[in-house]
Every structure is written in structure tokens, then in C-alpha cells.
N, C-alpha and C. Protein backbone atom coordinates (compact mmCIF):
# COMPACT_ATOMS: atom_id res chain seq x y z
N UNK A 1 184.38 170.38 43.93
CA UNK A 1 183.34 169.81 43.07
C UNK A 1 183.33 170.62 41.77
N UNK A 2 183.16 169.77 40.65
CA UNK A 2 183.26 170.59 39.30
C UNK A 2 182.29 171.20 39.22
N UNK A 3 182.22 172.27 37.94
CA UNK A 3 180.64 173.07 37.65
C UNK A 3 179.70 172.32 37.19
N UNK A 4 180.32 171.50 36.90
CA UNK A 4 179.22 170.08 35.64
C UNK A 4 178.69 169.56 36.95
N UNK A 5 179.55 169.16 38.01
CA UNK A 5 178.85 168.05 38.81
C UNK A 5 177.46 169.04 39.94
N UNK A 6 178.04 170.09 40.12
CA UNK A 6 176.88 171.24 41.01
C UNK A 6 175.84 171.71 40.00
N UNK A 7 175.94 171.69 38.38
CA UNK A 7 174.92 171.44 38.15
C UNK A 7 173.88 170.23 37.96
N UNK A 8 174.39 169.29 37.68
CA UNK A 8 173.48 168.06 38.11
C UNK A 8 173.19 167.88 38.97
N UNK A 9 173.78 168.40 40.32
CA UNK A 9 173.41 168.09 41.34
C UNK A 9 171.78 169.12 41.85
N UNK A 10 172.12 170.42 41.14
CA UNK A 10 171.32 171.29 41.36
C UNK A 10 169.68 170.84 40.38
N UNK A 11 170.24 169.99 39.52
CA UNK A 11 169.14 169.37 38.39
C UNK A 11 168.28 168.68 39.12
N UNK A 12 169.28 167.83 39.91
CA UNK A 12 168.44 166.85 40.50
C UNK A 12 167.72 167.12 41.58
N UNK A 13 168.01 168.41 41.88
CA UNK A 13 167.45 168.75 43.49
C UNK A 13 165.90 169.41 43.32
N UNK A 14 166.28 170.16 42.32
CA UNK A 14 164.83 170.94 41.53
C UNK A 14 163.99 169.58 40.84
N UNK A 15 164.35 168.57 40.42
CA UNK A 15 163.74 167.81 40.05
C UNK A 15 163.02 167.03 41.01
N UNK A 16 163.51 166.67 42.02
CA UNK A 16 163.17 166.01 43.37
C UNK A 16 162.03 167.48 44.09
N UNK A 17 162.51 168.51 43.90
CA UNK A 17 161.20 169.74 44.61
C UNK A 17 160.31 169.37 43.29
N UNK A 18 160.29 169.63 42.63
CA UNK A 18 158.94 169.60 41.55
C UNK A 18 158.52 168.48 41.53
N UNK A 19 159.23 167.06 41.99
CA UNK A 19 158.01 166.10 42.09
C UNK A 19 157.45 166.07 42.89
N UNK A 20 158.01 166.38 44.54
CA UNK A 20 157.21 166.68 45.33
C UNK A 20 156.15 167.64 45.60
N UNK A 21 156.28 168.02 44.60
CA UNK A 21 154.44 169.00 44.26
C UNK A 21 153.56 168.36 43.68
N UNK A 22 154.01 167.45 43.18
CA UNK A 22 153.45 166.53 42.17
C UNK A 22 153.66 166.32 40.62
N UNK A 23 154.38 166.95 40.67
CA UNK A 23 154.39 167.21 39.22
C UNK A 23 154.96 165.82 38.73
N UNK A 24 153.90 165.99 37.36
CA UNK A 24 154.40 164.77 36.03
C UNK A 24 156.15 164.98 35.41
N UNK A 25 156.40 163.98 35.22
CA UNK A 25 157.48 163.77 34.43
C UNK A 25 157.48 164.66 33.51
N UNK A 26 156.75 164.58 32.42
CA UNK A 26 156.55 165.94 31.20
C UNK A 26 156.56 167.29 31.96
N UNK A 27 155.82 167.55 32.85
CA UNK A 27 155.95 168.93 33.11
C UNK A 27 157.69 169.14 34.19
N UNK A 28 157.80 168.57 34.71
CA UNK A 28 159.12 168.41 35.19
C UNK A 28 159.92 169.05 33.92
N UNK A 29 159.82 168.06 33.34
CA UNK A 29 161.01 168.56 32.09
C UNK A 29 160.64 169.65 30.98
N UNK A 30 159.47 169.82 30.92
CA UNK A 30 159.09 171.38 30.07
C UNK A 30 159.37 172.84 31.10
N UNK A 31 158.87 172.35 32.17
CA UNK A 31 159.57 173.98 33.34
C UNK A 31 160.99 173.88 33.38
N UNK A 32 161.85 172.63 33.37
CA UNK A 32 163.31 172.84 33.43
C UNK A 32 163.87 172.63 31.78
N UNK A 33 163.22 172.67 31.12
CA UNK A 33 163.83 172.68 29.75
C UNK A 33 165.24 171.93 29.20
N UNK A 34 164.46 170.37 29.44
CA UNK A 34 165.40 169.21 29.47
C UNK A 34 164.38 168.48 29.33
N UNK A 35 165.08 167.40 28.21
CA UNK A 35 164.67 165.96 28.07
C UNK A 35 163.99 165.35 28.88
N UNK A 36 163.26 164.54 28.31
CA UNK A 36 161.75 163.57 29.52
C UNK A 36 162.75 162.35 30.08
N UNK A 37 163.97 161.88 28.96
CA UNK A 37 164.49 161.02 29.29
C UNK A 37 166.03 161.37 30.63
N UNK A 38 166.34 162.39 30.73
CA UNK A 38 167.35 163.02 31.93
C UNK A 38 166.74 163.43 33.38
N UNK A 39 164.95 163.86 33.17
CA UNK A 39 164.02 163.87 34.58
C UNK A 39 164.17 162.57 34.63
N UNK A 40 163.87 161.43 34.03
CA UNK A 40 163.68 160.04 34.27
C UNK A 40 165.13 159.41 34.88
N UNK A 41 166.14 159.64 34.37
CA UNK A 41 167.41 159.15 34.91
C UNK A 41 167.61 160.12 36.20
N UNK A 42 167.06 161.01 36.14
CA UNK A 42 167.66 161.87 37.63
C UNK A 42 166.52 161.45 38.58
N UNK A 43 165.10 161.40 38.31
CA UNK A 43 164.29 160.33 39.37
C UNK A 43 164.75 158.96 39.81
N UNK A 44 165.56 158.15 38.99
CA UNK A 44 165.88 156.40 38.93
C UNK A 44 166.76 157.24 39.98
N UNK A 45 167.94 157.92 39.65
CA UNK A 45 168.83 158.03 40.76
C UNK A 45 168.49 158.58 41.94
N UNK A 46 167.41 159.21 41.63
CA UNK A 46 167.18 159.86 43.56
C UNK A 46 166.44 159.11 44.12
N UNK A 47 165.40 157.97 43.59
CA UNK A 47 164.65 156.51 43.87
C UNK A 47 166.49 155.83 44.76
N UNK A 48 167.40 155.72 44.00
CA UNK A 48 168.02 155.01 44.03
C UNK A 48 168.92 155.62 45.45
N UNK A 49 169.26 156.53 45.54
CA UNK A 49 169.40 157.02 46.27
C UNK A 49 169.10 157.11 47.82
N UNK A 50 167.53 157.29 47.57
CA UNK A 50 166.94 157.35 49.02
C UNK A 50 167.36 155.99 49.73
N UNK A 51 166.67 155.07 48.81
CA UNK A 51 167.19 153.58 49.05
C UNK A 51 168.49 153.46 50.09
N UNK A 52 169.84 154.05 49.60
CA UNK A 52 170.59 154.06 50.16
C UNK A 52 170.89 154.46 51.69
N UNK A 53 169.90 155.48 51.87
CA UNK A 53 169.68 156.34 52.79
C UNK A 53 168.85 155.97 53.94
N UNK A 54 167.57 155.42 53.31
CA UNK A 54 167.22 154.50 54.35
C UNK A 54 167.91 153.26 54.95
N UNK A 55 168.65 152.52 54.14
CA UNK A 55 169.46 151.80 54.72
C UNK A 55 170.28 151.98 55.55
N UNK A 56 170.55 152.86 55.23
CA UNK A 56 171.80 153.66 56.41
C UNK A 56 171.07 153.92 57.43
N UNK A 57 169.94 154.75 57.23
CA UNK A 57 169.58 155.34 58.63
C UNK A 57 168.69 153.98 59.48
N UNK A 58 168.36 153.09 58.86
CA UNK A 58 168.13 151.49 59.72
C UNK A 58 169.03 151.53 59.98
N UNK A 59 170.05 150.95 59.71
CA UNK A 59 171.62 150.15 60.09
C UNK A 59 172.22 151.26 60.86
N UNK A 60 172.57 152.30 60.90
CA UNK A 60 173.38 152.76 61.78
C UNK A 60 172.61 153.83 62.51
N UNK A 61 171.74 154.54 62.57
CA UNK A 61 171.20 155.38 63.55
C UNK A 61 169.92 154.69 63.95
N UNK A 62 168.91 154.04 63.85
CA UNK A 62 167.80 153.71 64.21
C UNK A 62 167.56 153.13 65.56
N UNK A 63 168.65 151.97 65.96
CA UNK A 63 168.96 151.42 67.11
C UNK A 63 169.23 152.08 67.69
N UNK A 64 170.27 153.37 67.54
CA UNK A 64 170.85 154.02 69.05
C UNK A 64 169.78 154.82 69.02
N UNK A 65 168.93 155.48 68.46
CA UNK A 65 167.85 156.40 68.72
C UNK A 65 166.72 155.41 69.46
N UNK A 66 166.61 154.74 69.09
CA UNK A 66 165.48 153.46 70.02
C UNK A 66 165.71 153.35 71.48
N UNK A 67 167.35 153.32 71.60
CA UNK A 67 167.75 153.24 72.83
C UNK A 67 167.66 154.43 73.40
N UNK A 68 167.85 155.32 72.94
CA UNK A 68 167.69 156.61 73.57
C UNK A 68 166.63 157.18 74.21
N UNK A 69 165.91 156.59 73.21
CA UNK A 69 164.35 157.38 73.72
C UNK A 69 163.83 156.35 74.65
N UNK A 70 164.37 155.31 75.15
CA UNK A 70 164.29 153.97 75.96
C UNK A 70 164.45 154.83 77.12
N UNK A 71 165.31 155.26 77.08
CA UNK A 71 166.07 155.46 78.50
C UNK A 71 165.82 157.19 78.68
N UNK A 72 165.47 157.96 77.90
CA UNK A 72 165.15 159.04 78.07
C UNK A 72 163.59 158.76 78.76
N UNK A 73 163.15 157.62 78.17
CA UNK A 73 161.50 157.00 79.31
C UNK A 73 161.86 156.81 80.36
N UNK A 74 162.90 156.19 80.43
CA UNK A 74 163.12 155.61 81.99
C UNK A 74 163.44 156.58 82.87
N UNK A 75 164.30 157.72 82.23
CA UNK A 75 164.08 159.35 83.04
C UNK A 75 162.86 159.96 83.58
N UNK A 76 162.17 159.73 82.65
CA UNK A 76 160.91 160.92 82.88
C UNK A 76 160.02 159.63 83.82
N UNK A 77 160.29 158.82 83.98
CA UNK A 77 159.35 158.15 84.94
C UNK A 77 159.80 158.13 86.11
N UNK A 78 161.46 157.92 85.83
CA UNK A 78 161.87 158.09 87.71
C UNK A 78 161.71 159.37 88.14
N UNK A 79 161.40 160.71 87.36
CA UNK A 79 160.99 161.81 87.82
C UNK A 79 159.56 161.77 88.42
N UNK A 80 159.03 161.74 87.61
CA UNK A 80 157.53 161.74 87.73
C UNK A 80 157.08 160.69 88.91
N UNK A 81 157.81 159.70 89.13
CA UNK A 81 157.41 159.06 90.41
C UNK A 81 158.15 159.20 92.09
N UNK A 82 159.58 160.40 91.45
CA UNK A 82 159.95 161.35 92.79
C UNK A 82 158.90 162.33 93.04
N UNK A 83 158.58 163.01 91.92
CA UNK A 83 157.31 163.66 92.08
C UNK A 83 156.09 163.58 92.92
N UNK A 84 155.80 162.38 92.34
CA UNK A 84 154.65 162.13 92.91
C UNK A 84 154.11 161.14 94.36
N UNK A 85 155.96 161.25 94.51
CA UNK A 85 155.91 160.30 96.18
C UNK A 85 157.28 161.39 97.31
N UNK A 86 156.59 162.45 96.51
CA UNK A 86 157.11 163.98 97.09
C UNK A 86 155.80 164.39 97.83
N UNK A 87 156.19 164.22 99.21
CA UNK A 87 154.80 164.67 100.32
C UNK A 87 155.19 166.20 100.52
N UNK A 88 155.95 166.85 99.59
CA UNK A 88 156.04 168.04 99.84
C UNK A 88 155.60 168.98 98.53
N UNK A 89 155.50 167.82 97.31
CA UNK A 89 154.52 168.61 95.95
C UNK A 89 152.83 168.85 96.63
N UNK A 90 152.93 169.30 95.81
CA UNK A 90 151.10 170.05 95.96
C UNK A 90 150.17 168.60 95.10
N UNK A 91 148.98 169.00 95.49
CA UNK A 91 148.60 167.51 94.98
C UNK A 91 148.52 167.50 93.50
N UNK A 92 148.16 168.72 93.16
CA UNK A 92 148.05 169.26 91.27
C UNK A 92 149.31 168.36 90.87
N UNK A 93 150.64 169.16 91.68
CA UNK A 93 151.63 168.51 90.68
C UNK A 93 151.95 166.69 91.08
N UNK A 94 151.62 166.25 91.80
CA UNK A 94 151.53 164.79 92.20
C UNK A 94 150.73 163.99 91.21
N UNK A 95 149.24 164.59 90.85
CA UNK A 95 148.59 164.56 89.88
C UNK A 95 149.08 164.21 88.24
N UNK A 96 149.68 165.48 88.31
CA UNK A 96 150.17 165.85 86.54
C UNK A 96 151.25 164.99 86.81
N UNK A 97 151.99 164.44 87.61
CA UNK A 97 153.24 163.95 87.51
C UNK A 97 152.53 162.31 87.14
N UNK A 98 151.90 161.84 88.12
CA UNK A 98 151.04 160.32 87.87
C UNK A 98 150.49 160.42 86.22
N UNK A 99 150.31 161.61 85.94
CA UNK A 99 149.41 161.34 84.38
C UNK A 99 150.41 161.65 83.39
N UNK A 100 151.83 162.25 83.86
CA UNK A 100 152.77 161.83 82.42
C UNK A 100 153.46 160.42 82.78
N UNK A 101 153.25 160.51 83.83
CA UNK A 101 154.43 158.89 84.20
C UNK A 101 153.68 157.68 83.12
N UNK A 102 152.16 157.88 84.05
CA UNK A 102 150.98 157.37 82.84
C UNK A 102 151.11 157.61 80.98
N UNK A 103 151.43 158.69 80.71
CA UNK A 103 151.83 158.36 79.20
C UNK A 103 153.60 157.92 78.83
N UNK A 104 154.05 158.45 79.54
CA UNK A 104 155.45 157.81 79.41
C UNK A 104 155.54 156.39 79.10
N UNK A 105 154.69 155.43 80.10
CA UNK A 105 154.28 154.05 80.09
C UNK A 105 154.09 153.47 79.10
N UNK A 106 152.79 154.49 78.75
CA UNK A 106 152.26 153.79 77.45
C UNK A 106 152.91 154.13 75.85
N UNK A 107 154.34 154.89 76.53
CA UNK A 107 154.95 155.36 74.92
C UNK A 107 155.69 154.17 75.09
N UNK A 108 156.31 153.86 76.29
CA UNK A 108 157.49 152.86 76.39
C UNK A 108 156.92 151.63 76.19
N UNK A 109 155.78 151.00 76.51
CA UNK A 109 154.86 149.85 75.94
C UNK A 109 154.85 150.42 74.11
N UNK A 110 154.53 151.29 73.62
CA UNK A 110 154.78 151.48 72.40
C UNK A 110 155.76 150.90 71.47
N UNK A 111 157.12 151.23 72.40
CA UNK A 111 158.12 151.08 71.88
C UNK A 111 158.76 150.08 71.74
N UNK A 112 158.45 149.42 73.35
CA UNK A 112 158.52 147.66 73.63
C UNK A 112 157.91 146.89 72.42
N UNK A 113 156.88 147.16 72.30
CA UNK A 113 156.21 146.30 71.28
C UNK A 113 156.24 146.40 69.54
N UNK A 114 156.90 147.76 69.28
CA UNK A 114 157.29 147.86 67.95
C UNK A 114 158.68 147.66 68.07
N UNK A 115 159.22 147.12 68.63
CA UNK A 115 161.28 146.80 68.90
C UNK A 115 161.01 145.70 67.82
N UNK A 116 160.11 144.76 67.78
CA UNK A 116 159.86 143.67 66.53
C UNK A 116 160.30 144.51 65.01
N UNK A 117 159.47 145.21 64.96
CA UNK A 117 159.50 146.28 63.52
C UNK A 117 161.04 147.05 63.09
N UNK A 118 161.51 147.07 64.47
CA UNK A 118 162.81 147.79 64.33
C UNK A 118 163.96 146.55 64.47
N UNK A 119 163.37 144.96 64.57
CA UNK A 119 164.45 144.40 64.65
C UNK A 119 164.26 143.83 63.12
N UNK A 120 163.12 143.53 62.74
CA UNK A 120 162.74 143.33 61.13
C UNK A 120 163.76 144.14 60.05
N UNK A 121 163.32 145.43 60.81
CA UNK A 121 164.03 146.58 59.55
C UNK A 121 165.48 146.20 59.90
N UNK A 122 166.38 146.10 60.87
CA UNK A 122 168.03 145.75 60.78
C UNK A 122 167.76 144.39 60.15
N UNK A 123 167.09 143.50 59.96
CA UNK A 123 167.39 142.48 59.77
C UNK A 123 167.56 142.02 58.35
N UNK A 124 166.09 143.16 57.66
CA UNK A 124 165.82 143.48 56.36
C UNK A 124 167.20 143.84 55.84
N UNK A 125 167.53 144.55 56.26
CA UNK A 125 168.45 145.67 55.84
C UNK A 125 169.73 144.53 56.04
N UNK A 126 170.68 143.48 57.29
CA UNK A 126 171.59 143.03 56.89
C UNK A 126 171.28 141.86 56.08
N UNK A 127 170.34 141.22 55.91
CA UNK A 127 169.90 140.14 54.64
C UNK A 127 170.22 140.71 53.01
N UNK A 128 170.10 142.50 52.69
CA UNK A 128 169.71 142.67 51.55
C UNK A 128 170.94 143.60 51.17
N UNK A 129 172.23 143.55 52.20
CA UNK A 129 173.11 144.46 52.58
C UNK A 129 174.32 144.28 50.99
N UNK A 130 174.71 142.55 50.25
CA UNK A 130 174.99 142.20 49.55
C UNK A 130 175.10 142.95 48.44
N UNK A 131 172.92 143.13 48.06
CA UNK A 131 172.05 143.27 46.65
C UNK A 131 172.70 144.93 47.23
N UNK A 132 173.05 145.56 48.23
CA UNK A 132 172.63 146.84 48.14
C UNK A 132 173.77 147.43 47.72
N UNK A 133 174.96 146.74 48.44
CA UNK A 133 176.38 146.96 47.78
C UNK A 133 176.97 146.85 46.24
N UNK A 134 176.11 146.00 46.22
CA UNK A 134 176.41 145.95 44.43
C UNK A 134 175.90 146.98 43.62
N UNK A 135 174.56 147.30 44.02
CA UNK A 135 173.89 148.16 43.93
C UNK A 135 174.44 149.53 43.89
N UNK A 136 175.20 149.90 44.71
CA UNK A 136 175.92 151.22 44.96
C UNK A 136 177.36 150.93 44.16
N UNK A 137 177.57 149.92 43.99
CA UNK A 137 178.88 150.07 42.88
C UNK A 137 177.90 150.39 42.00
N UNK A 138 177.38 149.70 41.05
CA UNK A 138 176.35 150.31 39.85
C UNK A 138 175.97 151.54 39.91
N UNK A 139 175.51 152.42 41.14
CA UNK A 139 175.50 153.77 40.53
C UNK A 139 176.35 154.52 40.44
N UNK A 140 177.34 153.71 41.42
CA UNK A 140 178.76 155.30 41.20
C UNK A 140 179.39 154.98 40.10
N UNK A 141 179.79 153.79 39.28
CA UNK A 141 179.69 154.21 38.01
C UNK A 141 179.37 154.80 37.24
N UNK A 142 177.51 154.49 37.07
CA UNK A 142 177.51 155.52 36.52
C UNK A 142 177.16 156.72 36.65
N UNK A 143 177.25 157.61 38.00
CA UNK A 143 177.09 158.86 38.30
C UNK A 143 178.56 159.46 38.83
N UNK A 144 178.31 160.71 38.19
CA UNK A 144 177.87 161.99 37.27
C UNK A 144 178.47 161.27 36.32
N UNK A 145 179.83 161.25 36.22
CA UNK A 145 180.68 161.38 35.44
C UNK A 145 180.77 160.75 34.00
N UNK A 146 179.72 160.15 33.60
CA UNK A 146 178.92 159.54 32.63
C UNK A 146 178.28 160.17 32.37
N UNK A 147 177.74 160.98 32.80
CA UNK A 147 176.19 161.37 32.18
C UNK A 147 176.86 162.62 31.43
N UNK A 148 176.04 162.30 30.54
CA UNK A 148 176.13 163.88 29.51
C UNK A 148 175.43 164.66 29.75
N UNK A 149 176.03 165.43 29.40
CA UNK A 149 176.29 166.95 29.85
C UNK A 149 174.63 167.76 28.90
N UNK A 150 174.15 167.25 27.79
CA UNK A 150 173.36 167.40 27.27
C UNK A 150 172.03 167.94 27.76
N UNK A 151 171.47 168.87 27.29
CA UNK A 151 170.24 169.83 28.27
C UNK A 151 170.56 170.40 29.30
N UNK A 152 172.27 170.34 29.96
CA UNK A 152 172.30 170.89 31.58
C UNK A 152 172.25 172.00 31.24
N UNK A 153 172.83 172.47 30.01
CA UNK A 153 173.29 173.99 29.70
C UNK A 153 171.89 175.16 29.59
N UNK A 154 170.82 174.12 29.40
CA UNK A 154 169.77 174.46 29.18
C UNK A 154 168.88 174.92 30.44
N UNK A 155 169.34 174.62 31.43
CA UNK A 155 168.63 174.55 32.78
C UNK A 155 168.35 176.56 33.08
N UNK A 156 166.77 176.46 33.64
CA UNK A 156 166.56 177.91 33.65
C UNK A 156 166.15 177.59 35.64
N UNK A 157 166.90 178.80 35.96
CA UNK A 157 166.87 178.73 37.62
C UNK A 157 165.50 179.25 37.63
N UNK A 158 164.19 178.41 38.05
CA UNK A 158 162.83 178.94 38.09
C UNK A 158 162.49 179.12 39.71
């Protein structure tokens, strides 16, 4: 990676921590001592960015984690109901075992019933998959290697 591109990259990262404090656009760019208009193009791209990111993490990890924690339920209940039809546990743990099996239930009814939300979001996501591709040609154009170099030199490590 070039020095030009690890510093933009480092621009943008401090820019992304200082908004998450809150900080305004103006003060963004008076603590890093750069243009109002280069915080603004390095916010569009990390807006643009995340975008990407969530898409991804719908489309390719969201489902197998759904499933996982599906069946990581279906573990803890066939435990909890060896447990608790164990005439050789104590009744405490027969007890505590009936009252996680009991929330296990109601996570997996949770989950049952938001699978809608998680079939929305893949669905969202391959309907808009087109706009998003085009989308990502448009920024790798124009990122870094476009952008001028202008104010990076200026950047103070705060």
C-alpha cells in the first residue's frame, strides 16, 4: 500500500472516530487541519462504505449465524431436558435446567418469528444487489487514486 493511500486511509479513520463523538463537520476539519470539503468526501465515502458492508454482512454471514444460533438452541434444550428428566440431578438443578430450557424457548420463538426480518433483509439486499454493484464500480473509481493529495500533508496525528 502506498504512503498516499495509508494516509487517507488514516484520514478517514480519524474522521469516522471524531464523528463518532459527535463532532460537526467544521470541527472535524479545524482539529485535523483540512478542508470542510475532504471531511465531507471522506464521510460520503465511509456512508458509502458501510453500505457496502452491511450488505455483505446480510448476504453472506447473517443466514449462517441465524442457523447457528438455531441449532446451538436446539443444544441447550436437549441438555436441559436430559437434565431435567435426570432422576439422579438434585431437584435445584432439574429446576434451573426447566428455567433455561424455558428461556432457550422463548429466544428460539424470538428467532422463529423475526426469520421474516432476516428474510426481508436477504431479500432487500438481492433486489438492490444491481443499484449496489454499480454503486461500487463508482467508488472504486473514484477512490484513492483520484483524490488529491491536497491538505493530507497537513494532517496533525491528535
Amino acid at each position: 500500500m502506498s504512503s498516499e493511500t495509508e494516509r487517507i486511509q488514516w484520514r478517514r479513520n480519524k474522521v469516522l472516530e471524531l464523528s463518532s463523538q459527535g463532532r460537526s463537520q467544521p470541527q472535524i476539519a479545524k482539529i485535523m487541519q483540512v478542508a470542510l470539503g475532504t471531511v465531507n468526501r471522506d464521510l460520503q465515502f465511509l456512508r458509502q462504505e458501510a453500505k457496502v458492508n452491511i450488505h455483505r454482512y446480510i448476504d453472506e454471514k447473517l443466514p449462517f449465524e441465524y442457523q447457528k444460533c438455531l441449532t446451538g438452541l436446539e443444544a441447550i434444550l436437549g441438555k436441559t431436558w436430559d437434565i431435567a428428566n435426570n432422576s439422579n440431578s438434585s431437584e435445584r438443578d432439574r429446576l434451573q435446567a426447566i428455567s433455561v430450557g424455558m428461556q432457550a424457548y422463548g429466544m428460539k420463538i424470538d428467532l422463529l418469528t423475526n426469520a421474516t426480518v432476516v428474510e426481508r433483509a436477504v431479500q432487500f439486499v438481492d433486489r438492490n444487489r444491481t443499484g449496489l454493484t454499480h454503486q461500487n464500480s463508482k467508488v472504486a473509481i473514484e477512490d484513492p487514486r483520484k483524490e488529491s493529495t491536497t491538505g493530507i500533508d497537513n494532517i496533525t496525528e491528535s
